[in-house]
C-alpha atoms as a PDB file:
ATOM      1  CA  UNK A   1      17.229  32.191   2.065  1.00  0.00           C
ATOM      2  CA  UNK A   2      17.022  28.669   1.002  1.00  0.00           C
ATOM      3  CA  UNK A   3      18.571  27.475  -2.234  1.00  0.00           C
ATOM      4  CA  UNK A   4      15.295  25.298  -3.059  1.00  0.00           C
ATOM      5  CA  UNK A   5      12.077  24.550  -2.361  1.00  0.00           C
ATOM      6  CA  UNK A   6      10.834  20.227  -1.462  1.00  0.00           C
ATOM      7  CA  UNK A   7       7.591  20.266  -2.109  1.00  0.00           C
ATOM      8  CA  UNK A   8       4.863  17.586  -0.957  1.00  0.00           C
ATOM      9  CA  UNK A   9       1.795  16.607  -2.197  1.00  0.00           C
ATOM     10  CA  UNK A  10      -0.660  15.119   0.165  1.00  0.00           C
ATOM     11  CA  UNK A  11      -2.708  11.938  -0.800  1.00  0.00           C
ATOM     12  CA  UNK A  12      -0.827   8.679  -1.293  1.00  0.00           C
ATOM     13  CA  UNK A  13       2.700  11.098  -1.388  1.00  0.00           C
ATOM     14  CA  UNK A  14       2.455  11.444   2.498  1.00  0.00           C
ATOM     15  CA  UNK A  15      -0.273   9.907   2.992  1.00  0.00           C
ATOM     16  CA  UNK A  16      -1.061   5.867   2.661  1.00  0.00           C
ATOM     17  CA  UNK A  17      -3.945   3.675   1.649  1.00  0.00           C
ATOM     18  CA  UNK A  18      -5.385   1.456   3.998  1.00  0.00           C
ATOM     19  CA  UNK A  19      -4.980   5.108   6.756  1.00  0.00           C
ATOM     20  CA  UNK A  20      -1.829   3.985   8.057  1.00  0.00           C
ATOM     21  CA  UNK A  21       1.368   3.843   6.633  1.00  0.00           C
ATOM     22  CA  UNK A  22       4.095   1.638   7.575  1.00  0.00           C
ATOM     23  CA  UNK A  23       7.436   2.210   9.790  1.00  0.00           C
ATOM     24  CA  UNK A  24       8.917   2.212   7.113  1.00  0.00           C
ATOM     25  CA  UNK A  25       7.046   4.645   4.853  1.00  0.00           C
ATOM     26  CA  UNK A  26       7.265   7.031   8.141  1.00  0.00           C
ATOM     27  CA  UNK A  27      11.619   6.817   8.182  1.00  0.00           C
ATOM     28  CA  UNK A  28      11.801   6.827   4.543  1.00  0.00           C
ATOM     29  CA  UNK A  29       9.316  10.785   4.525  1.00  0.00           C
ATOM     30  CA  UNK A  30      11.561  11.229   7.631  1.00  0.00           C
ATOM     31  CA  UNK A  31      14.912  11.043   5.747  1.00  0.00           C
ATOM     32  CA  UNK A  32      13.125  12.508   2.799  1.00  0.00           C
ATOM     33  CA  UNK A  33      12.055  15.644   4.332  1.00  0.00           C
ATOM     34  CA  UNK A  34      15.862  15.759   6.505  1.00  0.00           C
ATOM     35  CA  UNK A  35      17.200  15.572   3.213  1.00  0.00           C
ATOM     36  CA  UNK A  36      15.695  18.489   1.934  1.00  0.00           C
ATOM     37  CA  UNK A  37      16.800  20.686   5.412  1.00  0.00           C
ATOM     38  CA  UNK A  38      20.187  19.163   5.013  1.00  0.00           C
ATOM     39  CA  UNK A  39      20.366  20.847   0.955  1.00  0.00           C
ATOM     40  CA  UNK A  40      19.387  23.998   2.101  1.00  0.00           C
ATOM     41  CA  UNK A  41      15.687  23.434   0.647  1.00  0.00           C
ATOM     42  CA  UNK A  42      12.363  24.851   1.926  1.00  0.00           C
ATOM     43  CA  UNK A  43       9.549  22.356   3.189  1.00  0.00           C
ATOM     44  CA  UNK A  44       6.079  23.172   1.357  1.00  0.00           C
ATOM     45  CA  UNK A  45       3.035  21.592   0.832  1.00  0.00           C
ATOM     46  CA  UNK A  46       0.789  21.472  -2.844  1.00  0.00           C
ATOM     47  CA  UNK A  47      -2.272  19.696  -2.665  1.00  0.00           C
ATOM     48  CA  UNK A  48      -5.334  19.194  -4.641  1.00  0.00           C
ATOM     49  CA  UNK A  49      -7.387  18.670  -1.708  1.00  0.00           C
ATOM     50  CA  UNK A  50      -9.732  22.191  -1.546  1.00  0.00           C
ATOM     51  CA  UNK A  51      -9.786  24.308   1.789  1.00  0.00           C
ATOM     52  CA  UNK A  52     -10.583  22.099   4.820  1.00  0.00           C
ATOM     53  CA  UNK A  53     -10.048  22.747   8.513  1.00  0.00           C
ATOM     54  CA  UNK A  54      -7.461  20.260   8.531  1.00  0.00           C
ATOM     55  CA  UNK A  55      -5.368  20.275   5.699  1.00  0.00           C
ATOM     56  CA  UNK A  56      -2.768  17.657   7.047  1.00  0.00           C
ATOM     57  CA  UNK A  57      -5.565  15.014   7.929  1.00  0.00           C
ATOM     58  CA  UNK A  58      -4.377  11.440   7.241  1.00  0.00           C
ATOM     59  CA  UNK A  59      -0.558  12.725   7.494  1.00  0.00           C
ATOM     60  CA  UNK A  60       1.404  10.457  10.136  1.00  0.00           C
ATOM     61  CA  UNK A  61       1.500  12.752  13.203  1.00  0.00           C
ATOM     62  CA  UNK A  62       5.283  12.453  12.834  1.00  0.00           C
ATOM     63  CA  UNK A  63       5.257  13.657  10.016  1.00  0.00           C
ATOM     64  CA  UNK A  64       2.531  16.370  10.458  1.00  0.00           C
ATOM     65  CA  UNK A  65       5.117  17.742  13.305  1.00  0.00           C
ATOM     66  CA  UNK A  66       7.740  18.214  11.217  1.00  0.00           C
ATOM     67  CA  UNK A  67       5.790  20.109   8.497  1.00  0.00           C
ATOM     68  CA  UNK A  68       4.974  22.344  11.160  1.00  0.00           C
ATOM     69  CA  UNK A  69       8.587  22.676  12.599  1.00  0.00           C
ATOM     70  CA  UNK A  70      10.089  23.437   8.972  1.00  0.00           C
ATOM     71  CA  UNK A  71       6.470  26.435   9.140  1.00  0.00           C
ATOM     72  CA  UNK A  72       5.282  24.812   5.740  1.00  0.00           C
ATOM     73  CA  UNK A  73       2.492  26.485   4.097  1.00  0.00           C
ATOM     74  CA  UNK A  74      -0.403  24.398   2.676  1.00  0.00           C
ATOM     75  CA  UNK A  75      -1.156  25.257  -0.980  1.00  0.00           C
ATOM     76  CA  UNK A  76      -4.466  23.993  -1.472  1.00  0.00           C
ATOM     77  CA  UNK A  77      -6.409  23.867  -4.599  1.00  0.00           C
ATOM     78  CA  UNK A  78      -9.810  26.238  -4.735  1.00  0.00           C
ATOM     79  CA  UNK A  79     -12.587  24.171  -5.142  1.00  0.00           C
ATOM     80  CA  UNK A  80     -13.965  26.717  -7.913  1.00  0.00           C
ATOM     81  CA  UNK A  81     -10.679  26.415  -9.763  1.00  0.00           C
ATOM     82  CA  UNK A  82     -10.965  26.716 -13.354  1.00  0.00           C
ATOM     83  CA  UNK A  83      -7.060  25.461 -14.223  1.00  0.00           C
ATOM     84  CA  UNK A  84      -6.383  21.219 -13.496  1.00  0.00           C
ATOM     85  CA  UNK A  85      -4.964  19.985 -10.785  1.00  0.00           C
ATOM     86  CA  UNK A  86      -1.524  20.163 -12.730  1.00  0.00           C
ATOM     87  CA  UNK A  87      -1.732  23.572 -14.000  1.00  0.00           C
ATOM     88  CA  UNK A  88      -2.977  24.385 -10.422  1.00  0.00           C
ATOM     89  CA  UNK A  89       0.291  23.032  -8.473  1.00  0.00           C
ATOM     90  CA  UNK A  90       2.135  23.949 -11.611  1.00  0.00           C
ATOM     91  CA  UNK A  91       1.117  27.550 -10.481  1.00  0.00           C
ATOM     92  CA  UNK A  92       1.553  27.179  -6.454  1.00  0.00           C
ATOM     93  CA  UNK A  93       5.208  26.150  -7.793  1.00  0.00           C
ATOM     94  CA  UNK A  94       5.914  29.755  -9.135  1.00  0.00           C
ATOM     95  CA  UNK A  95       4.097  31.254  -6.150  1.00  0.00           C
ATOM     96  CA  UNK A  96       6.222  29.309  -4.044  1.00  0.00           C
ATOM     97  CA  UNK A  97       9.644  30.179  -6.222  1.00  0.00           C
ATOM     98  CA  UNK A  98       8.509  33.972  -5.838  1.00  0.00           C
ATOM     99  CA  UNK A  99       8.331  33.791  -2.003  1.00  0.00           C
ATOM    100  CA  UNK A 100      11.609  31.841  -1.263  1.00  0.00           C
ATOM    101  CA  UNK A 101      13.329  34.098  -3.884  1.00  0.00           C
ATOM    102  CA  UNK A 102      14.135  31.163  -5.880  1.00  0.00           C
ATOM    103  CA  UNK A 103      15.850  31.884  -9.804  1.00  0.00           C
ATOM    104  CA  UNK A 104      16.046  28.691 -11.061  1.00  0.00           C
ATOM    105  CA  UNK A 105      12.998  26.390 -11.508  1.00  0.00           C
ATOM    106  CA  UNK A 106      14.911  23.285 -10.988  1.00  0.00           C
ATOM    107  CA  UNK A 107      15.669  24.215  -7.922  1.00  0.00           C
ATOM    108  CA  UNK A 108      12.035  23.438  -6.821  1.00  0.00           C
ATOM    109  CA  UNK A 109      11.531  19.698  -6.686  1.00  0.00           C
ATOM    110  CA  UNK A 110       7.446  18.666  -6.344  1.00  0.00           C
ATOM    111  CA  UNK A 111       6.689  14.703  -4.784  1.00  0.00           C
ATOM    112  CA  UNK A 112       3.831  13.743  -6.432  1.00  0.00           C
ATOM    113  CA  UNK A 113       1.787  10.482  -6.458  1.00  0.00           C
ATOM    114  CA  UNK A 114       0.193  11.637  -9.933  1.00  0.00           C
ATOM    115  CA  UNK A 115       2.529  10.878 -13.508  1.00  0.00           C
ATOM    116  CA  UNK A 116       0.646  13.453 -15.199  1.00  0.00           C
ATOM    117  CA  UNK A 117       1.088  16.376 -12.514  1.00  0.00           C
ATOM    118  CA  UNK A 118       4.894  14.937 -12.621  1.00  0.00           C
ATOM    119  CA  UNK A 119       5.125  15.052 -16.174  1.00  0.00           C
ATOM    120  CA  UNK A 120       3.729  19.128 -16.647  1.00  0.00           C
ATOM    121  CA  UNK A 121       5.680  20.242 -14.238  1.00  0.00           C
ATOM    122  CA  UNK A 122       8.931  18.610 -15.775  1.00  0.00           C
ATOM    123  CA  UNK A 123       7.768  19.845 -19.062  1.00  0.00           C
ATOM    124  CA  UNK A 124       7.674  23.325 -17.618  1.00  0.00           C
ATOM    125  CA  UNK A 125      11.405  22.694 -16.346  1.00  0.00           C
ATOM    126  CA  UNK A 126      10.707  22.208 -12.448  1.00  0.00           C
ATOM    127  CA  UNK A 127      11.601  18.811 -10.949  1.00  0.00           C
ATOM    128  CA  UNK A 128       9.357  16.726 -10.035  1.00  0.00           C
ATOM    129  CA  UNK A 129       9.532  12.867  -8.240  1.00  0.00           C
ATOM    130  CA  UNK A 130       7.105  10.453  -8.837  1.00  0.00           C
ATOM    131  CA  UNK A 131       5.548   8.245  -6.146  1.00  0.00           C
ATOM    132  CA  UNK A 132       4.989   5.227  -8.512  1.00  0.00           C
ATOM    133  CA  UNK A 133       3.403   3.280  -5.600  1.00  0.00           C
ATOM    134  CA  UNK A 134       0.439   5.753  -4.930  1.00  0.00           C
ATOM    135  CA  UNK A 135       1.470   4.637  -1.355  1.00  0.00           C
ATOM    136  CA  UNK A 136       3.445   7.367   0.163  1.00  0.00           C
ATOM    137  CA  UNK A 137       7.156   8.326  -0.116  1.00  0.00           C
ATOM    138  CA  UNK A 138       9.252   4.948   0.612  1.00  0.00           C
ATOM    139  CA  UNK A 139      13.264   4.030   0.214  1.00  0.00           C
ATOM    140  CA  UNK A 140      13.123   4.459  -3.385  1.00  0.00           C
ATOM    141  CA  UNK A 141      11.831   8.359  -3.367  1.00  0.00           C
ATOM    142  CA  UNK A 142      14.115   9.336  -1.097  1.00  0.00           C
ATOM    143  CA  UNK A 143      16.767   7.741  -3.062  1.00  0.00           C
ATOM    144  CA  UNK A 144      15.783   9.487  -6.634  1.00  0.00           C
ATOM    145  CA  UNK A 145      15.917  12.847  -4.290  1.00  0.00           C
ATOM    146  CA  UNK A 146      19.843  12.427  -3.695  1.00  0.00           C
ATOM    147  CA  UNK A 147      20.295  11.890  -7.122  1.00  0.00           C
ATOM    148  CA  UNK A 148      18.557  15.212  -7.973  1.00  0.00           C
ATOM    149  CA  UNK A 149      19.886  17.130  -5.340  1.00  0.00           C
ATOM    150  CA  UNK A 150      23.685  15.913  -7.072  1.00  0.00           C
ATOM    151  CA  UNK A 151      22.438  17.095 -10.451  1.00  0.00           C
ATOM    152  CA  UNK A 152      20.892  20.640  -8.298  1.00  0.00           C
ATOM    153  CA  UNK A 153      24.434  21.094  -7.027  1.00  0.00           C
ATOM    154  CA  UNK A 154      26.398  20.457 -10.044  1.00  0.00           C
ATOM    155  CA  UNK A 155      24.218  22.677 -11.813  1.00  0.00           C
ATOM    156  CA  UNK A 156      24.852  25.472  -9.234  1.00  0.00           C
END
């Protein structure tokens, strides 16, 4: 069982404006995402983007792949919801604690694109990382993840 859960949104987290995202942004959700496997942490997806018959549309195909490989499961927000978008991922967070068997909600660390989303989930006492640029993960994401992962571990 994994000691954690990294959790991705979709749009502008691993996803970029303009529909492509740099070589850069591509390494940086690479090493993002290896850093996560290297912890011990499960690879899942929260989105707000409703049912669709391709949930991973507009993910680099790179990246796509190695969702797949790690067998994460799209949450996906019903488009008859009646809780927010924060609330919503807020609750795919505890769904997603329950099926990795994970105690501690810090342990479950959300990359999100939206400060609000960031900021419930945080309140509720599960980590979350902001993706200030609303441009997908890049160098400075995958750096605030090493720092929580230390805190995770020294925690432990």
């Amino acid at each position: 069982m994994p000691t954690g859960a990294c959790v991705f949104d979709l749009d502008d987290t691993l996803t970029c404006r303009g529909d492509k995202c740099s070589a850069g942004k591509i390494k940086a959700m690479h090493k993002t995402i290896e850093r996560c496997v290297a912890n011990d942490m499960a690879i899942e997806v929260n989105t707000a983007r409703p049912r669709q018959p391709n949930m991973l549309w507009g993910v680099p195909a790179t990246i796509a792949e190695k969702l797949k490989q790690h067998k994460a499961h799209v949450y996906y927000r019903p488009s008859n919801s009646r809780h927010s978008v924060a609330e919503q991922k807020l609750l795919h967070m505890y769904a997603i604690a329950k099926k990795w068997n994970i105690k501690k909600k810090k342990s479950l660390v959300l990359f999100d694109d939206r400060l609000d989303t960031c900021q419930h989930l945080q309140k509720n006492g599960v980590s979350a990382i902001h993706v200030k640029q609303r441009n997908g993960i890049g160098a400075r994401e995958c750096s605030v993840l090493k720092k929580t992962l230390r805190q995770m571990s020294s925690r432990a």
